[in-house]
C-alpha atoms as a PDB file:
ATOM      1  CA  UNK A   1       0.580  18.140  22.117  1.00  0.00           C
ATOM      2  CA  UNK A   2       3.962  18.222  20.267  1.00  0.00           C
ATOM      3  CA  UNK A   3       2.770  15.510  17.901  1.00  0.00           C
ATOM      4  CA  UNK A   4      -0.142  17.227  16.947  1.00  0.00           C
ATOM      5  CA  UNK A   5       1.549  20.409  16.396  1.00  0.00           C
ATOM      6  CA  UNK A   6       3.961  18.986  14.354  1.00  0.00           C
ATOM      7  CA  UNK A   7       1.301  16.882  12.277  1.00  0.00           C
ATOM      8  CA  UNK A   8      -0.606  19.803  11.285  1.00  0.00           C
ATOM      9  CA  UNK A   9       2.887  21.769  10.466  1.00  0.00           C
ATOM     10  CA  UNK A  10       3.460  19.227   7.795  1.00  0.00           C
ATOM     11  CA  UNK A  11      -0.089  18.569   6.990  1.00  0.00           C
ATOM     12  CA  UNK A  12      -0.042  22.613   5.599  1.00  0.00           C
ATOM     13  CA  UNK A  13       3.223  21.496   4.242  1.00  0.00           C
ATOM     14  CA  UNK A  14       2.077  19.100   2.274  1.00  0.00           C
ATOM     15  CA  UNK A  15      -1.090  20.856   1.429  1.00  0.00           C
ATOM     16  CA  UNK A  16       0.776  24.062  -0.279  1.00  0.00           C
ATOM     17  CA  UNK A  17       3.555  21.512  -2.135  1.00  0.00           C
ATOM     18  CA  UNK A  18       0.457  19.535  -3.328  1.00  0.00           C
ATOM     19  CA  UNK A  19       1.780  16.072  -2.419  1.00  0.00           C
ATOM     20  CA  UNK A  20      -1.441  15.287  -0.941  1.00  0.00           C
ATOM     21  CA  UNK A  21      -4.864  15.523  -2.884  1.00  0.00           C
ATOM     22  CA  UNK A  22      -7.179  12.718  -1.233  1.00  0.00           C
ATOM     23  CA  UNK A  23      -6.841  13.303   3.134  1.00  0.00           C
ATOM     24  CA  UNK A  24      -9.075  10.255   3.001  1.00  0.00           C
ATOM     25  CA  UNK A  25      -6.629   7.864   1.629  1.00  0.00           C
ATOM     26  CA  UNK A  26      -3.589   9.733   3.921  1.00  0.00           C
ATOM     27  CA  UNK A  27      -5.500   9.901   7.149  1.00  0.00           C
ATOM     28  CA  UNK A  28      -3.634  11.435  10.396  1.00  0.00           C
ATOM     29  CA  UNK A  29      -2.961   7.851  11.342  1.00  0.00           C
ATOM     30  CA  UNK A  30      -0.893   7.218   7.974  1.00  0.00           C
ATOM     31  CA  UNK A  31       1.000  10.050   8.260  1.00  0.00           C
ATOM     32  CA  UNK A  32       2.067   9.756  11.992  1.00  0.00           C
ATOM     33  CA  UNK A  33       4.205   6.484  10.763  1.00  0.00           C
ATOM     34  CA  UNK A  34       6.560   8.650   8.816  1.00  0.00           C
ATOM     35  CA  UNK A  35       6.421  11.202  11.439  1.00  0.00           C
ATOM     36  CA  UNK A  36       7.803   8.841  13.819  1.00  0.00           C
ATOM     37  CA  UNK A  37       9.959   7.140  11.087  1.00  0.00           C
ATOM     38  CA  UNK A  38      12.021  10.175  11.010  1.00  0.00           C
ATOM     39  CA  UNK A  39      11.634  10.993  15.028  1.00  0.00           C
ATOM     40  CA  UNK A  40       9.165  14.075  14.015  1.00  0.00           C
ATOM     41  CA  UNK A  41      11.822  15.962  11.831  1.00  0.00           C
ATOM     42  CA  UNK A  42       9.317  17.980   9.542  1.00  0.00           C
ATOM     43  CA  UNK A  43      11.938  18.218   7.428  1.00  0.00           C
ATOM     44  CA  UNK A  44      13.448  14.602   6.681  1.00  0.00           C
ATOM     45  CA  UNK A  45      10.352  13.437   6.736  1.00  0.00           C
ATOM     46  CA  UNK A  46       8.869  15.350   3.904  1.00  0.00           C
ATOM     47  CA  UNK A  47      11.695  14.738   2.359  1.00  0.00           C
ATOM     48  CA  UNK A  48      10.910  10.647   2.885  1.00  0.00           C
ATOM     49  CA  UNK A  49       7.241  11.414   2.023  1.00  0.00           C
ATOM     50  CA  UNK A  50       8.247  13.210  -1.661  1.00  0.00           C
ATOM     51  CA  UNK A  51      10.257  10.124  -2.121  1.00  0.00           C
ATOM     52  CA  UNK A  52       7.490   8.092  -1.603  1.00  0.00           C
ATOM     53  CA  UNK A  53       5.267   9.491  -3.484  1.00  0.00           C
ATOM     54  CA  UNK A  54       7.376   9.792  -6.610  1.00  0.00           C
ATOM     55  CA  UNK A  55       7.679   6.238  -6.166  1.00  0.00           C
ATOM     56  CA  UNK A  56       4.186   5.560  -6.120  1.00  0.00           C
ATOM     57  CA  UNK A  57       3.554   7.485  -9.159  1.00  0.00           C
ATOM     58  CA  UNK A  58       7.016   5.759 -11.232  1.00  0.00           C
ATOM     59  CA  UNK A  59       5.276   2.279 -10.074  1.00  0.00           C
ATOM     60  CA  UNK A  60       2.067   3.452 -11.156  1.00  0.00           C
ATOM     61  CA  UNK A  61       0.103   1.410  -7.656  1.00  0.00           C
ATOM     62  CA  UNK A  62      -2.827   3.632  -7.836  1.00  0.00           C
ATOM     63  CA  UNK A  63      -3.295   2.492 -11.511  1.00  0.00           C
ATOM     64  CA  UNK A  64      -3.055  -1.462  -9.782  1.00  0.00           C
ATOM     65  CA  UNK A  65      -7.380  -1.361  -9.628  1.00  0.00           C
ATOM     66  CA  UNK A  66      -7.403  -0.965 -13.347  1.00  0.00           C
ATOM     67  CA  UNK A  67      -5.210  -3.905 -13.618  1.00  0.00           C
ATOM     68  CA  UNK A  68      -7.048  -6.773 -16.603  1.00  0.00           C
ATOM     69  CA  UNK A  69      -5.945 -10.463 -15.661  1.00  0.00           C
ATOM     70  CA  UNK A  70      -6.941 -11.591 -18.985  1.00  0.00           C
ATOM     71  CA  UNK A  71      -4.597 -14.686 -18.922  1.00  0.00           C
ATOM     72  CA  UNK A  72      -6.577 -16.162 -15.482  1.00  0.00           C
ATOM     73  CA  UNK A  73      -7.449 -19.330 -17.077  1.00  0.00           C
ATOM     74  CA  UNK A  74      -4.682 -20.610 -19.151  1.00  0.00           C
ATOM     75  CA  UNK A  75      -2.847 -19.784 -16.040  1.00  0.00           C
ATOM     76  CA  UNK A  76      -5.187 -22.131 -13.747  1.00  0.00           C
ATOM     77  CA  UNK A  77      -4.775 -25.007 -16.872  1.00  0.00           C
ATOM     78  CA  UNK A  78      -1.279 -25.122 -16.550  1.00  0.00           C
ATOM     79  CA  UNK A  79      -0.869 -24.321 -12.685  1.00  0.00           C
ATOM     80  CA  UNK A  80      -3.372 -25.542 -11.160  1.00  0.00           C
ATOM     81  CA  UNK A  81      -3.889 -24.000  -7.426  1.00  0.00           C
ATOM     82  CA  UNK A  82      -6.406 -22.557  -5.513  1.00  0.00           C
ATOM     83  CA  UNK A  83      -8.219 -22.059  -1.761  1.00  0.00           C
ATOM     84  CA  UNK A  84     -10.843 -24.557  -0.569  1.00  0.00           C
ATOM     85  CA  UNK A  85     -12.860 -23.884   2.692  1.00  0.00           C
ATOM     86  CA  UNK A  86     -11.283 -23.416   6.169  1.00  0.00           C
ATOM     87  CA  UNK A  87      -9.306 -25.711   8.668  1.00  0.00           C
ATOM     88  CA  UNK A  88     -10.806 -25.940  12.240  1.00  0.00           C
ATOM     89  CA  UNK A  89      -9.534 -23.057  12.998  1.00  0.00           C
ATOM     90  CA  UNK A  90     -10.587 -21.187  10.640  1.00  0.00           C
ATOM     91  CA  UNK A  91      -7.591 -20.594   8.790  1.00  0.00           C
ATOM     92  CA  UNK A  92      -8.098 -20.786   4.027  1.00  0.00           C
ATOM     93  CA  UNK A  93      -6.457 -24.393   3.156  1.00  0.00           C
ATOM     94  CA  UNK A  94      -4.711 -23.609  -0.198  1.00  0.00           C
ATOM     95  CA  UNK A  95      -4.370 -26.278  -2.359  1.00  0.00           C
ATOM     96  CA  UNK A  96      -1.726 -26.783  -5.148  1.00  0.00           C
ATOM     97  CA  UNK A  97      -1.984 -29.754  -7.671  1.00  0.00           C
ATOM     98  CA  UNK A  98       1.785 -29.662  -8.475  1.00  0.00           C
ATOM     99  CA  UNK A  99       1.342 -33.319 -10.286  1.00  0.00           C
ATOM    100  CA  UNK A 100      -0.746 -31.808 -12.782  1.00  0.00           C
ATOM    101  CA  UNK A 101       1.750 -28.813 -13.501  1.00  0.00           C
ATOM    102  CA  UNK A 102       2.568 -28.425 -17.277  1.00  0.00           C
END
């Protein structure tokens, strides 16, 4: 019961700072971790959340899907590397042709 009282305490927190837009991406689950992080102090832990958030925004990660690997193939000319099927165990077998690296 505590833990849910104080998730919802900093949920409106959050909500009237406007840290939070999308409650799909930062699901109860996610925010429990820096709830416990900071043993449930609403306070240092908002204060750990606004600090991650600014980070996320100086690092630009949301902007990482828009992200153009344009220089793919000259990359796999000169390094060649890549994954090919599964062991028996179902585990990727990478594969890295380090003879043929320029």
């Amino acid at each position: 019961m505590f833990i849910l009282i104080n998730l919802q305490t900093w949920k409106k927190k959050l909500e009237t700072d406007g840290l939070v837009s999308d409650w799909v991406k930062y699901h109860d689950l996610f925010l429990l971790r820096f709830l416990r992080a900071r043993k449930f102090d609403i306070t240092k832990t908002h204060e750990m959340f606004t600090t991650y958030m600014k980070w996320r925004n100086e690092a630009k990660v949301d902007e990482i899907e828009d992200f153009d690997f344009t220089e793919q193939l000259k990359v796999k000319e000169v390094y060649p590397h890549g994954y090919h099927k599964t062991d028996n165990y179902g585990r990727p077998i990478y594969i890295e042709i380090i003879s043929k690296c320029n």
